[in-house]
N, C-alpha and C. Protein backbone atom coordinates (compact mmCIF):
# COMPACT_ATOMS: atom_id res chain seq x y z
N UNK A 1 -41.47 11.91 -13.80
CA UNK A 1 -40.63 12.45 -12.74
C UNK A 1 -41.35 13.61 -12.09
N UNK A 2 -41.32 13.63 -10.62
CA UNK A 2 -41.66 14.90 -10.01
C UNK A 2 -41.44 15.93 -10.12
N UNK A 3 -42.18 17.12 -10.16
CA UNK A 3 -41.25 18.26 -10.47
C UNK A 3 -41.06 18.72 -9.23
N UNK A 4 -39.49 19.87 -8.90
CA UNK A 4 -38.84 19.94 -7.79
C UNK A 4 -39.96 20.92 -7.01
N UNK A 5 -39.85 20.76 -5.75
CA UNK A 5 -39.86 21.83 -4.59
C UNK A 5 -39.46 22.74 -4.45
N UNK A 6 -39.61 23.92 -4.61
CA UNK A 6 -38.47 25.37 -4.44
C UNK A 6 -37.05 24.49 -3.47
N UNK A 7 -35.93 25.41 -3.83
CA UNK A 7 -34.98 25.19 -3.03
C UNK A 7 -34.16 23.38 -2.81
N UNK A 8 -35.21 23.11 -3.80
CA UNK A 8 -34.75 21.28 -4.23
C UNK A 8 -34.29 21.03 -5.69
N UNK A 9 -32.92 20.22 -4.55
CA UNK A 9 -32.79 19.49 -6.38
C UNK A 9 -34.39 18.49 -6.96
N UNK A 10 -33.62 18.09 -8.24
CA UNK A 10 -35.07 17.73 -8.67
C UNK A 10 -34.39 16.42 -8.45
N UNK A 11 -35.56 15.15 -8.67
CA UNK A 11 -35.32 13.97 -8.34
C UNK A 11 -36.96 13.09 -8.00
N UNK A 12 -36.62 12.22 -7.10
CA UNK A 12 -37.86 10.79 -7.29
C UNK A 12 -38.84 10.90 -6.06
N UNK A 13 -40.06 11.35 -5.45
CA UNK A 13 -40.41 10.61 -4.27
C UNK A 13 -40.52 9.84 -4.18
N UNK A 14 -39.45 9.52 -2.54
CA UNK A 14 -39.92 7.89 -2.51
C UNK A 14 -40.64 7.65 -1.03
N UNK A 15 -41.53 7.26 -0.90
CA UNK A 15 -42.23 6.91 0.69
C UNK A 15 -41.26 6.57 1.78
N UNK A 16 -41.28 6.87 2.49
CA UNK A 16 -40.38 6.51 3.74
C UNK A 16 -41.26 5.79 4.67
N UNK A 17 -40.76 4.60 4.86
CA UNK A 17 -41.54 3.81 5.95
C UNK A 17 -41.62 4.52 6.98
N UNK A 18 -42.44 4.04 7.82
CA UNK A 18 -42.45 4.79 9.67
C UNK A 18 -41.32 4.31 10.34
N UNK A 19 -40.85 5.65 11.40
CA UNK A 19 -39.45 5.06 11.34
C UNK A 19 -39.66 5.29 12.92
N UNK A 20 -40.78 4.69 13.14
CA UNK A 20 -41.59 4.83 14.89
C UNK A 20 -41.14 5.71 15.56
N UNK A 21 -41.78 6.66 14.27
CA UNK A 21 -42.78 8.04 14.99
C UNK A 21 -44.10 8.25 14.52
N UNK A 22 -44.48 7.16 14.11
CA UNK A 22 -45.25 7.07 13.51
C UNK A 22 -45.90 7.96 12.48
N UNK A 23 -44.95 8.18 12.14
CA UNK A 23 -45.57 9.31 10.32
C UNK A 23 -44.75 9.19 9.41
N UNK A 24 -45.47 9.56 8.46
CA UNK A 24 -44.94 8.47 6.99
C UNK A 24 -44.91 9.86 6.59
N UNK A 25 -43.59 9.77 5.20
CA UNK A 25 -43.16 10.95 5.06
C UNK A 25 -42.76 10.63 3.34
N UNK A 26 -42.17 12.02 2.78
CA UNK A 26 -41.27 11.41 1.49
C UNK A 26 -39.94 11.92 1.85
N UNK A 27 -39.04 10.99 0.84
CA UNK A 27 -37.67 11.68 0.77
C UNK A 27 -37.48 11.62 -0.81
N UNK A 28 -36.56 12.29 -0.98
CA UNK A 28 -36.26 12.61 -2.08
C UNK A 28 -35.13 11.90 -3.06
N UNK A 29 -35.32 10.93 -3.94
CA UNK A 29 -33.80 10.75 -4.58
C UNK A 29 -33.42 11.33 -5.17
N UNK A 30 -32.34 11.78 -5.12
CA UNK A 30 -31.74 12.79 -6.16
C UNK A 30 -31.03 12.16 -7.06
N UNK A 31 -30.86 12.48 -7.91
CA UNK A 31 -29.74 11.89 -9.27
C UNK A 31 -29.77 12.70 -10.58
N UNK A 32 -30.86 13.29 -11.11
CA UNK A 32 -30.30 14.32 -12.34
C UNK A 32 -29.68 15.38 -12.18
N UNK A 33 -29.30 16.09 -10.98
CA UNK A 33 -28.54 17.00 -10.71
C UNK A 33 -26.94 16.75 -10.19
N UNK A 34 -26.86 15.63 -10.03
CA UNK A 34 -25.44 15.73 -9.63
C UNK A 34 -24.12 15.62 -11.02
N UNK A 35 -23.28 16.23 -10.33
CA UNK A 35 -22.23 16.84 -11.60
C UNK A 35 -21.11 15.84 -11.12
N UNK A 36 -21.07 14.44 -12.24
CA UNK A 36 -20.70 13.55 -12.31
C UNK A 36 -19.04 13.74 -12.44
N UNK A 37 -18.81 14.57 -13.38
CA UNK A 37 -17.75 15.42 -13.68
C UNK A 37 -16.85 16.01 -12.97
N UNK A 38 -17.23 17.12 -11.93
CA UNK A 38 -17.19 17.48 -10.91
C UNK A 38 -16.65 16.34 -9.84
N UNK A 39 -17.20 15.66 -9.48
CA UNK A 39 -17.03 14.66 -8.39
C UNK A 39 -15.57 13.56 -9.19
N UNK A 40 -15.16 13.02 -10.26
CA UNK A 40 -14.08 12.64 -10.88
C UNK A 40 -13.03 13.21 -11.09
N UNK A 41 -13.45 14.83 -10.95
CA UNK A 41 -12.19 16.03 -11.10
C UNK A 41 -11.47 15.82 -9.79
N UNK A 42 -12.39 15.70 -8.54
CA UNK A 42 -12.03 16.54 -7.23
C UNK A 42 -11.70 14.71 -6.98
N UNK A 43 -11.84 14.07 -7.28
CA UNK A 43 -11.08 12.79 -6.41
C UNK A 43 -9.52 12.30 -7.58
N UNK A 44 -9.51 12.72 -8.64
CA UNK A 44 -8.43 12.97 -9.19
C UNK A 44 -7.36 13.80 -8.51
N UNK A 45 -7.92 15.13 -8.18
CA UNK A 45 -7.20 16.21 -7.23
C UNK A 45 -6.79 15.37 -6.26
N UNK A 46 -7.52 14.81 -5.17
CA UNK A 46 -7.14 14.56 -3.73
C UNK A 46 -6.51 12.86 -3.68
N UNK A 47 -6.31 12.15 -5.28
CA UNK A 47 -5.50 11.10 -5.25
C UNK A 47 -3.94 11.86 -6.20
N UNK A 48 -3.61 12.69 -5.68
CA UNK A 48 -1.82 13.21 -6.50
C UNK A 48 -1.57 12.92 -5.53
N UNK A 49 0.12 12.28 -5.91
CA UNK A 49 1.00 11.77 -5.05
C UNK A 49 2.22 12.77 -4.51
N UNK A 50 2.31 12.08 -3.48
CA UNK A 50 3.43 13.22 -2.50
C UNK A 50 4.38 12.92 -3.37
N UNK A 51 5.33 11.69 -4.16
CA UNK A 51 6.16 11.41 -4.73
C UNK A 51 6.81 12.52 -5.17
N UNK A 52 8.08 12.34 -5.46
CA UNK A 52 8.53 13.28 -6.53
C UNK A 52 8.60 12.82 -7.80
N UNK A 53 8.18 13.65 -8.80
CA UNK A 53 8.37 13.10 -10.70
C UNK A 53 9.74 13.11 -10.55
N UNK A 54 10.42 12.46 -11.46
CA UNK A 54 11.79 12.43 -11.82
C UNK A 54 12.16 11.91 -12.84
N UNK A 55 10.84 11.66 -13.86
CA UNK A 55 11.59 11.38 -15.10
C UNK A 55 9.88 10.79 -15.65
N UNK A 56 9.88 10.29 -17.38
CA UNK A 56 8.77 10.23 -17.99
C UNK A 56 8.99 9.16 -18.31
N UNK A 57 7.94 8.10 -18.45
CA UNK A 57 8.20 6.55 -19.40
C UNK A 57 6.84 6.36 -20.32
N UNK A 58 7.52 6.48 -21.21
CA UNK A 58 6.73 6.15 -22.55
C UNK A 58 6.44 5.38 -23.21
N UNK A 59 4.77 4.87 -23.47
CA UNK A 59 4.22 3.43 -23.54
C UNK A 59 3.78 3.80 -25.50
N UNK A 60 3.78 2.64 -25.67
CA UNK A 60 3.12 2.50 -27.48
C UNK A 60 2.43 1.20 -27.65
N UNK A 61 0.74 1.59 -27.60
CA UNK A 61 -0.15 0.76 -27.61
C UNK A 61 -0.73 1.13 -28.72
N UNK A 62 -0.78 0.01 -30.22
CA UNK A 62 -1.40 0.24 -30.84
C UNK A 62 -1.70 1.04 -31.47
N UNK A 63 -0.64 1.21 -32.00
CA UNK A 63 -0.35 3.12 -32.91
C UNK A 63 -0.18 4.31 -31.60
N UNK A 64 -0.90 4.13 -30.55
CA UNK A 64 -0.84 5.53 -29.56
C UNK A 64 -0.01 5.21 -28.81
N UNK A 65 0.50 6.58 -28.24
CA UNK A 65 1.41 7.17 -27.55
C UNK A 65 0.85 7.56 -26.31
N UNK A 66 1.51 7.09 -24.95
CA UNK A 66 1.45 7.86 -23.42
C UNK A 66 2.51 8.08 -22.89
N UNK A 67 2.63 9.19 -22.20
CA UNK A 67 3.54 9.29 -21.48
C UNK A 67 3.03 8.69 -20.31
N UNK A 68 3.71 8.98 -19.13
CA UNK A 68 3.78 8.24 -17.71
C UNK A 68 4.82 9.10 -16.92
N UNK A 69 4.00 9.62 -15.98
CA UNK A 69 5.45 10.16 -14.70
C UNK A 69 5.81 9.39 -14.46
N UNK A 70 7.26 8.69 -13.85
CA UNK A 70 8.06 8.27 -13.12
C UNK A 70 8.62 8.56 -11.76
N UNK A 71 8.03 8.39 -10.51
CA UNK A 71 8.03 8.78 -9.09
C UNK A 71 9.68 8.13 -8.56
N UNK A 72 10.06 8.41 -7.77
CA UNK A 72 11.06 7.96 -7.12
C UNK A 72 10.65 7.74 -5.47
N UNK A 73 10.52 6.47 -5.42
CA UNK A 73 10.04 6.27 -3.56
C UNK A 73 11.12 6.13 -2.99
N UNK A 74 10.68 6.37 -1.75
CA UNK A 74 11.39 6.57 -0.41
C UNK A 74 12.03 4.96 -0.11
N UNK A 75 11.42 4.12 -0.66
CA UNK A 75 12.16 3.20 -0.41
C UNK A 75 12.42 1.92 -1.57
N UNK A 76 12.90 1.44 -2.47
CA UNK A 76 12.59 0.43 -3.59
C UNK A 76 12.64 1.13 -4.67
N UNK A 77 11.76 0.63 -5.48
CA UNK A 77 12.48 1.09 -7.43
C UNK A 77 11.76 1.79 -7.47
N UNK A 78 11.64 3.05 -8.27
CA UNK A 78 11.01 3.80 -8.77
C UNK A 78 9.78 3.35 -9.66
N UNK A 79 8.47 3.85 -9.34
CA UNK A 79 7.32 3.42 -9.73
C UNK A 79 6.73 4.57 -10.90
N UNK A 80 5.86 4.11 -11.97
CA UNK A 80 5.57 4.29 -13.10
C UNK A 80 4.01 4.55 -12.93
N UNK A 81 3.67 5.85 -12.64
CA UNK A 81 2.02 6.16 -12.56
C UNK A 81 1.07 5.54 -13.80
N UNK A 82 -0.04 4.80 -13.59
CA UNK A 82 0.11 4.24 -15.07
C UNK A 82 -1.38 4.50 -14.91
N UNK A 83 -1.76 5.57 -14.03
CA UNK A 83 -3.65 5.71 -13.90
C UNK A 83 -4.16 6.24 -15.18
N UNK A 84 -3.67 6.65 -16.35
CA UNK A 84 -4.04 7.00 -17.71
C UNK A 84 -3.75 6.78 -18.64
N UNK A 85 -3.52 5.35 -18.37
CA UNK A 85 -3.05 4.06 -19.29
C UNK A 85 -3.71 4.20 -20.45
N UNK A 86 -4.92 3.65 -19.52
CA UNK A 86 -6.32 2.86 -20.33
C UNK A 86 -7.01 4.18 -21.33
N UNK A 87 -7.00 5.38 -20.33
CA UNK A 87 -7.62 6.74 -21.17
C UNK A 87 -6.95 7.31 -22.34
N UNK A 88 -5.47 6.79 -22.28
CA UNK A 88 -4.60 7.61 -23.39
C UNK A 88 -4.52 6.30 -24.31
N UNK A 89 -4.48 5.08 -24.23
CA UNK A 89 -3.90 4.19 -25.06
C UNK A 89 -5.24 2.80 -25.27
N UNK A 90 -6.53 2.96 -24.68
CA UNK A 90 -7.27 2.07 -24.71
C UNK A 90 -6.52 0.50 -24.08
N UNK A 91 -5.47 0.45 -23.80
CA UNK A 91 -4.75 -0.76 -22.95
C UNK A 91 -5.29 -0.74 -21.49
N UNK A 92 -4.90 -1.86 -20.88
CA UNK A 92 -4.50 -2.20 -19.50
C UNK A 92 -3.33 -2.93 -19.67
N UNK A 93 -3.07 -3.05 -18.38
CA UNK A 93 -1.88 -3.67 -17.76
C UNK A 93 -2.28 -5.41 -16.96
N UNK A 94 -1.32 -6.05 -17.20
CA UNK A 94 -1.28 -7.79 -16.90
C UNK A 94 -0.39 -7.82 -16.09
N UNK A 95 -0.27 -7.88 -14.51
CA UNK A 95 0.59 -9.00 -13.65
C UNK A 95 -0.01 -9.38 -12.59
N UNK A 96 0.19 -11.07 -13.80
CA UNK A 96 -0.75 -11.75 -12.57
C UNK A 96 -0.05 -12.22 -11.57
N UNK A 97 -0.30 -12.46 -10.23
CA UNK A 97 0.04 -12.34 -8.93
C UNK A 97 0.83 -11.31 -8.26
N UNK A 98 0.47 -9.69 -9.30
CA UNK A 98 0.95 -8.44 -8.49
C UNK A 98 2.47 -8.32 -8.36
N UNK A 99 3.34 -9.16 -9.02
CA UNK A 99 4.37 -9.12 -9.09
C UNK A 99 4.55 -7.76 -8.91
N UNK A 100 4.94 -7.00 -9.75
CA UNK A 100 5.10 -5.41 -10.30
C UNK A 100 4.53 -4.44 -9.97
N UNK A 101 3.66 -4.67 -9.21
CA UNK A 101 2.70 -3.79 -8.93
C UNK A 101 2.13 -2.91 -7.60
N UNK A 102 2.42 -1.60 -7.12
CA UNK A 102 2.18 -1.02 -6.23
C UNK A 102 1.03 -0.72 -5.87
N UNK A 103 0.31 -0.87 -5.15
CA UNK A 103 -0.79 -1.51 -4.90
C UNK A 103 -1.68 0.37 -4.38
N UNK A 104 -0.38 0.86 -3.59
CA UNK A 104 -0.91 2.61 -2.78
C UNK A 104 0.39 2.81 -2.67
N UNK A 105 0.21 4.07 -2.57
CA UNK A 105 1.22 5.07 -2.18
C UNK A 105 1.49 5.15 -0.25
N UNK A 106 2.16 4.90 0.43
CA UNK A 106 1.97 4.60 1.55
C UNK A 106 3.57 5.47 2.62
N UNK A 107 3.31 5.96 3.59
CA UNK A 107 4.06 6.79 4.32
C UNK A 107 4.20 6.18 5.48
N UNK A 108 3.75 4.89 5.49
CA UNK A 108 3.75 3.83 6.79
C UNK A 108 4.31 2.78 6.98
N UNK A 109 4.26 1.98 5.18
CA UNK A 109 4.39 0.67 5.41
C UNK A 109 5.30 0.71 4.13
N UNK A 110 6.25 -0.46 4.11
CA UNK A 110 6.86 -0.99 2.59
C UNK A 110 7.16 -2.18 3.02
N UNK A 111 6.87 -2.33 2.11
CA UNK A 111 6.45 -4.44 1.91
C UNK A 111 7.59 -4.20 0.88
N UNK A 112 8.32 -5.59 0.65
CA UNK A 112 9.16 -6.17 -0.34
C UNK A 112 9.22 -7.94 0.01
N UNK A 113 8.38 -8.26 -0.53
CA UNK A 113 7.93 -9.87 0.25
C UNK A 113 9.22 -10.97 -0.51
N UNK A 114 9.97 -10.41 -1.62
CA UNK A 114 10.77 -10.91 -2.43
C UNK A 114 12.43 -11.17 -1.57
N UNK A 115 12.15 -10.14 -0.55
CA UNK A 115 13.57 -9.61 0.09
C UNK A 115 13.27 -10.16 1.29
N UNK A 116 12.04 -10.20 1.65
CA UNK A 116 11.32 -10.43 3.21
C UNK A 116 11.23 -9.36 4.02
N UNK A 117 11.59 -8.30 3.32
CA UNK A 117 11.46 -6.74 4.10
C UNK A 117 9.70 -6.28 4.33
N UNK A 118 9.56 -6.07 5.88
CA UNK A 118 8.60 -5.36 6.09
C UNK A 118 8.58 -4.17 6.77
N UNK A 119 8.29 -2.63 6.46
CA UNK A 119 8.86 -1.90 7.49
C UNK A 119 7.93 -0.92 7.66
N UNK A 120 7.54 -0.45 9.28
CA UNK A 120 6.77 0.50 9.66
C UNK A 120 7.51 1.22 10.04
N UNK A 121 6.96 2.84 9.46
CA UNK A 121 7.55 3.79 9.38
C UNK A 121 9.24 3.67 9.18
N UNK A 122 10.21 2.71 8.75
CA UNK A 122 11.16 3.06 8.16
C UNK A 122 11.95 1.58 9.80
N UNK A 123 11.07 1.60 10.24
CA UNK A 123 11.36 0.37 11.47
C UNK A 123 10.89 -1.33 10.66
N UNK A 124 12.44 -1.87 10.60
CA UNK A 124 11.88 -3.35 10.39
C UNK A 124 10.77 -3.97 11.82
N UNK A 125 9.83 -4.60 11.22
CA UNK A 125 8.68 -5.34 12.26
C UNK A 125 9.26 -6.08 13.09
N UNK A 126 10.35 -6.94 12.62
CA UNK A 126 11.32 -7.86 13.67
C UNK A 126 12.02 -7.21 14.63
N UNK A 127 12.12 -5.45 14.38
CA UNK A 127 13.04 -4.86 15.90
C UNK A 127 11.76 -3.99 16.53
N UNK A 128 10.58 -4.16 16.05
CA UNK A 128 9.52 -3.86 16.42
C UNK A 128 8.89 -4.92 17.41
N UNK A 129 8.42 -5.30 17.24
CA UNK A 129 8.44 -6.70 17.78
C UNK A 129 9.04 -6.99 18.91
N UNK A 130 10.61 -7.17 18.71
CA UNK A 130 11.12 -7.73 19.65
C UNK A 130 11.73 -6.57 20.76
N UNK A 131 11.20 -5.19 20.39
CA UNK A 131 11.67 -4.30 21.26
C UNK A 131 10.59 -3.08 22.25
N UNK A 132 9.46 -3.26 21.18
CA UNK A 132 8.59 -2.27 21.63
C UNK A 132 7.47 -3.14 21.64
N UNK A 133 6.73 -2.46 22.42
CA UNK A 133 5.19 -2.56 22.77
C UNK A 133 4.36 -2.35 22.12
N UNK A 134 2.76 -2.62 22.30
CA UNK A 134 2.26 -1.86 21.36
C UNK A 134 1.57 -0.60 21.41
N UNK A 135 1.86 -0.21 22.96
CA UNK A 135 1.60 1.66 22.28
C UNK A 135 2.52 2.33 21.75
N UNK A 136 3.56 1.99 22.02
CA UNK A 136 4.37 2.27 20.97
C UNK A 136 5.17 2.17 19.77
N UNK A 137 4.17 1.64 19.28
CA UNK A 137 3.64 1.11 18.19
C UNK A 137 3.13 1.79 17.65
N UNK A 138 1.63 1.86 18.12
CA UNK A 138 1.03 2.84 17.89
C UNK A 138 0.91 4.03 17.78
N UNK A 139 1.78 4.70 18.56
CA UNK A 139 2.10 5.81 18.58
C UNK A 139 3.17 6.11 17.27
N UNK A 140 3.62 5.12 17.23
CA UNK A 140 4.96 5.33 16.21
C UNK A 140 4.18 5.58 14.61
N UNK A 141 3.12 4.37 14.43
CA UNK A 141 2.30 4.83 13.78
C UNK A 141 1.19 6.05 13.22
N UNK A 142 0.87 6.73 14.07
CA UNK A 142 -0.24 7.78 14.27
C UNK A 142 0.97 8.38 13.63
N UNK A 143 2.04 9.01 14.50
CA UNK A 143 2.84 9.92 14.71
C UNK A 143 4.50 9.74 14.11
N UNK A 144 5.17 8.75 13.60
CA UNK A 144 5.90 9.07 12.64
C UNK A 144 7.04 8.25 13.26
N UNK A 145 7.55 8.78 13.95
CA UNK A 145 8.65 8.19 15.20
C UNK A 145 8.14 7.54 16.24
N UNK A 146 8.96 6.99 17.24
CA UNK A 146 8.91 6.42 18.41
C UNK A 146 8.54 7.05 19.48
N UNK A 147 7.73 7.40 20.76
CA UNK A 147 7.85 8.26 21.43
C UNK A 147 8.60 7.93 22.13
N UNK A 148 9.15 9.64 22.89
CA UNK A 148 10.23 9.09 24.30
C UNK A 148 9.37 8.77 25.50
N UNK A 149 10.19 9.19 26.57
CA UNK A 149 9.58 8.30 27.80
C UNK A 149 8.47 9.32 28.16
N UNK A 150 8.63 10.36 28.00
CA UNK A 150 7.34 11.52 28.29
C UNK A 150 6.05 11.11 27.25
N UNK A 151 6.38 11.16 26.03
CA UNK A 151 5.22 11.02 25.03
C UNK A 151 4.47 9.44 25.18
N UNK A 152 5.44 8.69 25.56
CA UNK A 152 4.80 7.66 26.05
C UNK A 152 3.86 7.31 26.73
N UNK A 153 4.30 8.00 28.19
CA UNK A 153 3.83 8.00 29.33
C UNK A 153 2.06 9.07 28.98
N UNK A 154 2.18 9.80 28.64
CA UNK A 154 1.05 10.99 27.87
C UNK A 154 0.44 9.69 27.41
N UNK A 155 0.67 9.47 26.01
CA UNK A 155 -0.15 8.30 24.81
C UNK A 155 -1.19 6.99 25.72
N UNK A 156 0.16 6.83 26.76
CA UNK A 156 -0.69 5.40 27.40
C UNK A 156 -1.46 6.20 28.47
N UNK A 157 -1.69 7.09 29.14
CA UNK A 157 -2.57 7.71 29.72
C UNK A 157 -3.75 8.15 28.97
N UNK A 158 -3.28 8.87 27.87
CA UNK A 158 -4.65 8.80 27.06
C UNK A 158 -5.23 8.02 26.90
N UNK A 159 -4.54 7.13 25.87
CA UNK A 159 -5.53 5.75 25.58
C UNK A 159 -6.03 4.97 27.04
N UNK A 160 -5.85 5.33 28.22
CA UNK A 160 -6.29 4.37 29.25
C UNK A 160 -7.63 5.41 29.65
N UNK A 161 -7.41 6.40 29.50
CA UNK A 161 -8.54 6.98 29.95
C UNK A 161 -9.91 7.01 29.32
N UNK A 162 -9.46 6.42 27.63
CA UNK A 162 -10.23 6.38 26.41
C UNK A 162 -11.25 5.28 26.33
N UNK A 163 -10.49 4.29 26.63
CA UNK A 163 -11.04 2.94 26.78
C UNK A 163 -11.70 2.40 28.48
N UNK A 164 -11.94 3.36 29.02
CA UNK A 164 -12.94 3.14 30.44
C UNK A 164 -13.96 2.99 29.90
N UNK A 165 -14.44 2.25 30.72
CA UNK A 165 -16.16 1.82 30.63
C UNK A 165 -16.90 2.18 32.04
């Protein structure tokens, strides 16, 4: 292995083809310095759920014990965080064809394919559909609600001015 450059992590030269400028150069791979750890902490952090806890469910795999938050959604049954299944109890979980299973946490969409319910932002797709357009649609999307006739009129001006060529 190379040893580093002042002011460099340490890591691999690797040749860099000409990238027609005609000069050949190195770059650097890096990989013994990165803090593997670090990077699993901070995407743990930025996957917590808006949900609210509202109660604990408790699994017994094989002599061990997990708990489990219990979320209460905005729309359907209350869902069972089960991302430290496998770390606390050496198990996984089985349903095949997703029966049971929440796939994301979502502030847009709820599917219930059992009921035939599909709904954006809290709007069934069938009065979507048969009532609105699709910037406002879109808009309803980006932004939460429906716009009125002003925010409308704004949204489709934007987007028309966006999409010139």
């Amino acid at each position: 292995m190379a040893s580093a450059a002042p002011n460099r992590l340490p890591g691999w030269p690797i040749r860099r083809p000409d990238s027609g400028t005609g000069k050949r150069g190195l770059i650097w791979l890096v990989c013994a310095a990165t803090n593997y750890d670090a990077l699993r902490k901070e995407k743990a952090r930025s996957m917590k759920s808006d949900l609210n806890q509202t109660d604990v469910a408790t699994f017994q795999v094989g002599g061990k014990t997990a708990e489990m938050p219990v979320f209460k959604a905005s729309h359907g049954p209350d869902v069972v965080d089960i991302r430290t299944l496998y770390k606390q109890t050496g198990a996984f979980t089985f349903d095949p064809g997703y029966t049971s299973t929440a796939s994301c946490e979502s502030k847009i969409t709820f599917i219930d394919g059992d009921e035939g319910v599909l709904l954006y932002r809290g709007y069934p797709i069938d009065q979507l559909a048969e009532h609105s357009n699709f910037i406002e649609v879109a808009y309803l999307l980006l932004n939460g609600e429906l716009p009125t006739k002003g925010e409308k009129a704004q949204f489709d001006y934007s987007i028309t001015m966006h999409t010139m060529v």
